[in-house]
C-alpha atoms as a PDB file:
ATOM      1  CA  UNK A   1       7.238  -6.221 -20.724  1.00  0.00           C
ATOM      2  CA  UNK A   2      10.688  -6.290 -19.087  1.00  0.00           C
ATOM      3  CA  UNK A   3       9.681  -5.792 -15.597  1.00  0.00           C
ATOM      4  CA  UNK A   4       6.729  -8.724 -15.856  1.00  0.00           C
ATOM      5  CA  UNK A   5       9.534 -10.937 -17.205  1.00  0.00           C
ATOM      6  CA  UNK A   6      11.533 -10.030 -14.580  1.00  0.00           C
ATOM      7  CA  UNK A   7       8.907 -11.177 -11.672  1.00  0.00           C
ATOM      8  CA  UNK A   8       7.759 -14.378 -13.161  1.00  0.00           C
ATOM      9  CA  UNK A   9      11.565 -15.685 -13.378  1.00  0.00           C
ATOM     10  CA  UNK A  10      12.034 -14.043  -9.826  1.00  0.00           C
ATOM     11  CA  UNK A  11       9.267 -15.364  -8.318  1.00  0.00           C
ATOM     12  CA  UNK A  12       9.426 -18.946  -9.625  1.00  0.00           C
ATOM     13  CA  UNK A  13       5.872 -18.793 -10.769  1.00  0.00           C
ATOM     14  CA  UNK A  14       4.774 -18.179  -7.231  1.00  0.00           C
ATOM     15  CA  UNK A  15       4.100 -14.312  -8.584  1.00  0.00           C
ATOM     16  CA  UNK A  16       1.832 -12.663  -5.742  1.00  0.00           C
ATOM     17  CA  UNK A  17      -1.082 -10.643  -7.872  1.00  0.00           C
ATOM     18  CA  UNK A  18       0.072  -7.302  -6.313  1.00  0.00           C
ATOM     19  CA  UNK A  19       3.346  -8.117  -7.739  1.00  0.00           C
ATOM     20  CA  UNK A  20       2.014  -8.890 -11.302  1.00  0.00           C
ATOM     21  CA  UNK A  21       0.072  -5.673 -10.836  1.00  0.00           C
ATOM     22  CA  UNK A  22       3.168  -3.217  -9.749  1.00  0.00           C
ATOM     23  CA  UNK A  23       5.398  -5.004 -12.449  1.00  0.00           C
ATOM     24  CA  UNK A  24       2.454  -4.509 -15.410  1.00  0.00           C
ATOM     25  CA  UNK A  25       2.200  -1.043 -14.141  1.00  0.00           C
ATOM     26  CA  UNK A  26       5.932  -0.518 -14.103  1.00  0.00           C
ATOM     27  CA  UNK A  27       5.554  -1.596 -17.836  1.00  0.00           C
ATOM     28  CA  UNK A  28       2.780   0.062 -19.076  1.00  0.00           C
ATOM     29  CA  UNK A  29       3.766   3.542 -16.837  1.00  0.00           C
ATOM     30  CA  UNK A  30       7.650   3.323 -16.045  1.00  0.00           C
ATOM     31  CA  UNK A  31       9.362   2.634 -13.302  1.00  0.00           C
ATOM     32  CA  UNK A  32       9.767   6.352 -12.040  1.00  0.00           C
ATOM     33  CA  UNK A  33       5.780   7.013 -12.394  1.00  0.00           C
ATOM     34  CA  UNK A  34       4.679   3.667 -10.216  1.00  0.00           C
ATOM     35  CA  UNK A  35       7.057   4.098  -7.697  1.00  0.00           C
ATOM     36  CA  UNK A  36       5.507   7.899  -7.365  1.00  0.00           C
ATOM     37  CA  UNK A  37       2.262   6.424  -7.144  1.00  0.00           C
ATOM     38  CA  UNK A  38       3.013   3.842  -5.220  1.00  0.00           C
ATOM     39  CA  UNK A  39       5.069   6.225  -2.790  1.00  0.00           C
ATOM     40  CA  UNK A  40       8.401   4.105  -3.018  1.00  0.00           C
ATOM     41  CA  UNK A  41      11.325   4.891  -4.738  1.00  0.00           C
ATOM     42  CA  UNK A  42      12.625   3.374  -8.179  1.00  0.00           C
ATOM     43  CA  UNK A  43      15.287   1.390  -6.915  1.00  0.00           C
ATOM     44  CA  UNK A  44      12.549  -0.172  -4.029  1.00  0.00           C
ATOM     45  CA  UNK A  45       9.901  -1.342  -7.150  1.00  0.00           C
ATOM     46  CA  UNK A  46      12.799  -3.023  -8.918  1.00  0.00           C
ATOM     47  CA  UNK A  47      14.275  -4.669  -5.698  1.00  0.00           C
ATOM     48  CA  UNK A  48      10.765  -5.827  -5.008  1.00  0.00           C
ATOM     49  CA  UNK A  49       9.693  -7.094  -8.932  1.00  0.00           C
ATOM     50  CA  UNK A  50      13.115  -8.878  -8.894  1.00  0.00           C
ATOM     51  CA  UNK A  51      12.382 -10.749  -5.156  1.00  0.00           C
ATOM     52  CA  UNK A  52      15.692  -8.963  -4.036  1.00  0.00           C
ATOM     53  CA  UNK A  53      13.702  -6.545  -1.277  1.00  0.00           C
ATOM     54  CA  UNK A  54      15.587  -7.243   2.350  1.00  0.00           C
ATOM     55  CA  UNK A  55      12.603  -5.763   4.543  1.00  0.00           C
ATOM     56  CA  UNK A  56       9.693  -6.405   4.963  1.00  0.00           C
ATOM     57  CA  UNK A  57       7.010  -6.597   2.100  1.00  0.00           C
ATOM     58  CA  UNK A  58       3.928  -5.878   4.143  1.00  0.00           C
ATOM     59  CA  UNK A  59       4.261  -2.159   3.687  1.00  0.00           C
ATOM     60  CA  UNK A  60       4.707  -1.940   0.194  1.00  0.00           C
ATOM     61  CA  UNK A  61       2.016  -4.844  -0.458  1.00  0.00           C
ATOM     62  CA  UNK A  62      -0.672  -2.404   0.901  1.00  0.00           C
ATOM     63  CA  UNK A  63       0.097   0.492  -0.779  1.00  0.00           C
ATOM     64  CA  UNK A  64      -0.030  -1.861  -4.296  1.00  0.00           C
ATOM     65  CA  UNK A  65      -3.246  -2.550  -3.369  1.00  0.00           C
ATOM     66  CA  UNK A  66      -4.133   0.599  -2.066  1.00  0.00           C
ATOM     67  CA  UNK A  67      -2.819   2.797  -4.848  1.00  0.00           C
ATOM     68  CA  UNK A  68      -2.828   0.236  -7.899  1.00  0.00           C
ATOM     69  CA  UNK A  69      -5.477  -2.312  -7.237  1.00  0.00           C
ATOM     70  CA  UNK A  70      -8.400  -0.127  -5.760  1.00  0.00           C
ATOM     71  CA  UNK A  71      -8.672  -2.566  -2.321  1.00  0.00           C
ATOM     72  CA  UNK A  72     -11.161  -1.876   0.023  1.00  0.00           C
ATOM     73  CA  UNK A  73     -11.537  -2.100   3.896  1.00  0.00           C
ATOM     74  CA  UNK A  74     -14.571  -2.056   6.350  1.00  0.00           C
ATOM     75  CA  UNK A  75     -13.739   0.725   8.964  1.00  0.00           C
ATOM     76  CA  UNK A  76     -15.280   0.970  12.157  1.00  0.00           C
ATOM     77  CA  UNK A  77     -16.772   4.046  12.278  1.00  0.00           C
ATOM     78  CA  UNK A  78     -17.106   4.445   8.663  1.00  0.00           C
ATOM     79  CA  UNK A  79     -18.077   1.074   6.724  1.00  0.00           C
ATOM     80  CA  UNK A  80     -16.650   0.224   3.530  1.00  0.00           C
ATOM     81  CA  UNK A  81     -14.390   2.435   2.332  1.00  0.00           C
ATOM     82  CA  UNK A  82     -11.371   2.424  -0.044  1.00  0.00           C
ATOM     83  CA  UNK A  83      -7.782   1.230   1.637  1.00  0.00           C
ATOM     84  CA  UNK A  84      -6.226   4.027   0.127  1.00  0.00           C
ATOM     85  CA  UNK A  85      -8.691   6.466   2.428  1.00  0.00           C
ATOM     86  CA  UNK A  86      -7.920   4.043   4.908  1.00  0.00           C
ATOM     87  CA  UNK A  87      -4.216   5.214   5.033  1.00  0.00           C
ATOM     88  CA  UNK A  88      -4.690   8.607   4.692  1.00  0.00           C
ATOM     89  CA  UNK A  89      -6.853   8.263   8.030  1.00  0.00           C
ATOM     90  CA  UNK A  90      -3.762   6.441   9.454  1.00  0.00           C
ATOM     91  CA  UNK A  91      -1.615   9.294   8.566  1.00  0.00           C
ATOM     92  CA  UNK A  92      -3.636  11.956  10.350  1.00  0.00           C
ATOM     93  CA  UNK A  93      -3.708  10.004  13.113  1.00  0.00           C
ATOM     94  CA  UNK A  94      -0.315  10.429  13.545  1.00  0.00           C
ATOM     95  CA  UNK A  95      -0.016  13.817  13.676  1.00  0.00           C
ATOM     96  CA  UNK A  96      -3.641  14.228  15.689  1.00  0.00           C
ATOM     97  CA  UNK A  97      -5.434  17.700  15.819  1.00  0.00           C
ATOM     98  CA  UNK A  98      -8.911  18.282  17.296  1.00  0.00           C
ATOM     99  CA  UNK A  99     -10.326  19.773  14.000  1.00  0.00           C
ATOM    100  CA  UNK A 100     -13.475  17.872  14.136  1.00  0.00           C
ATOM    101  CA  UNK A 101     -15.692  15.532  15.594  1.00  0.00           C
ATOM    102  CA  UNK A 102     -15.220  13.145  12.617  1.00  0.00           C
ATOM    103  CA  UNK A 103     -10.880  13.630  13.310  1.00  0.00           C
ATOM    104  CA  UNK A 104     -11.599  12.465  16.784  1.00  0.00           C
ATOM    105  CA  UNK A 105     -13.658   9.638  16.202  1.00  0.00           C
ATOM    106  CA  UNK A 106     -11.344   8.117  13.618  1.00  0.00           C
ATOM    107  CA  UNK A 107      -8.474   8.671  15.826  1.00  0.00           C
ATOM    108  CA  UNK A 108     -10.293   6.509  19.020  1.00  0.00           C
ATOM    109  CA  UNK A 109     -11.417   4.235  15.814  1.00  0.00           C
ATOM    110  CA  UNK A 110      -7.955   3.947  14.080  1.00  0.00           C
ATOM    111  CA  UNK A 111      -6.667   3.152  17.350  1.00  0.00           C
ATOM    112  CA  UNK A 112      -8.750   0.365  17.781  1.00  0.00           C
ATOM    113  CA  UNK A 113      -8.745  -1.062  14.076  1.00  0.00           C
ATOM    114  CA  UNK A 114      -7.397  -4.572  13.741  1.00  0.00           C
ATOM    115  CA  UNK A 115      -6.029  -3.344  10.145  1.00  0.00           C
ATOM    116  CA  UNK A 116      -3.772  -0.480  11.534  1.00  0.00           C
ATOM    117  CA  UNK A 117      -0.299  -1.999  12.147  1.00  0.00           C
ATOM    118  CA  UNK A 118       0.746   1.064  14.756  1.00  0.00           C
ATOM    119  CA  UNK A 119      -2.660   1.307  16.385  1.00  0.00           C
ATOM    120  CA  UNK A 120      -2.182   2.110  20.126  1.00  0.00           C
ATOM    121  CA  UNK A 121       1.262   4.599  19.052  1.00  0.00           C
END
């Protein structure tokens, strides 16, 4: 219960739910097991339970919600779909192969989606 503790007197009572959720988890899991699943190191969860994170929180936000909290997203060329398939399209986008028909129409769409952050790149 530590790490909850820790957020609620961080975060003033203004606790943002993907907080609570990372900070239960880190409770319930450990710190070293969320931040694997979460795909951030140990010393990032803490920084970011304890309000102390100098960066931006957008990143880490999604992949709480992705990972943790079982979000979902409507995709273009797909419909609803979960956000953590979401950012594993993102990723192959990145590195872009023409494997498939499907790859290439989730690059054009990734491209294109108002909920990719590097769309265009």
């Amino acid at each position: 219960m530590i790490h909850i503790q820790n957020a609620t007197v961080a975060w003033e009572g203004a606790l943002p739910d993907w907080v609570r959720v990372l900070a239960e988890r880190a409770d319930e899991l450990g710190l070293k097991k969320t931040a694997a699943q979460v795909g951030y190191s140990a010393a990032t969860i803490t920084y970011v339970i304890r309000k102390k994170y100098n960066a931006p929180l957008d990143p880490i936000e999604t992949r709480v919600r992705a990972t943790l909290m079982s979000a979902t997203v409507t995709c273009p060329a797909l419909g609803e779909l979960s956000l953590a398939h979401c950012l594993d399209w993102r990723e192959k986008e990145k590195d872009f192969q023409a494997t498939s028909s499907l790859r290439t129409r989730m690059l054009t769409a990734c491209r294109q989606c108002p909920m990719n952050a590097t769309k265009g790149s």
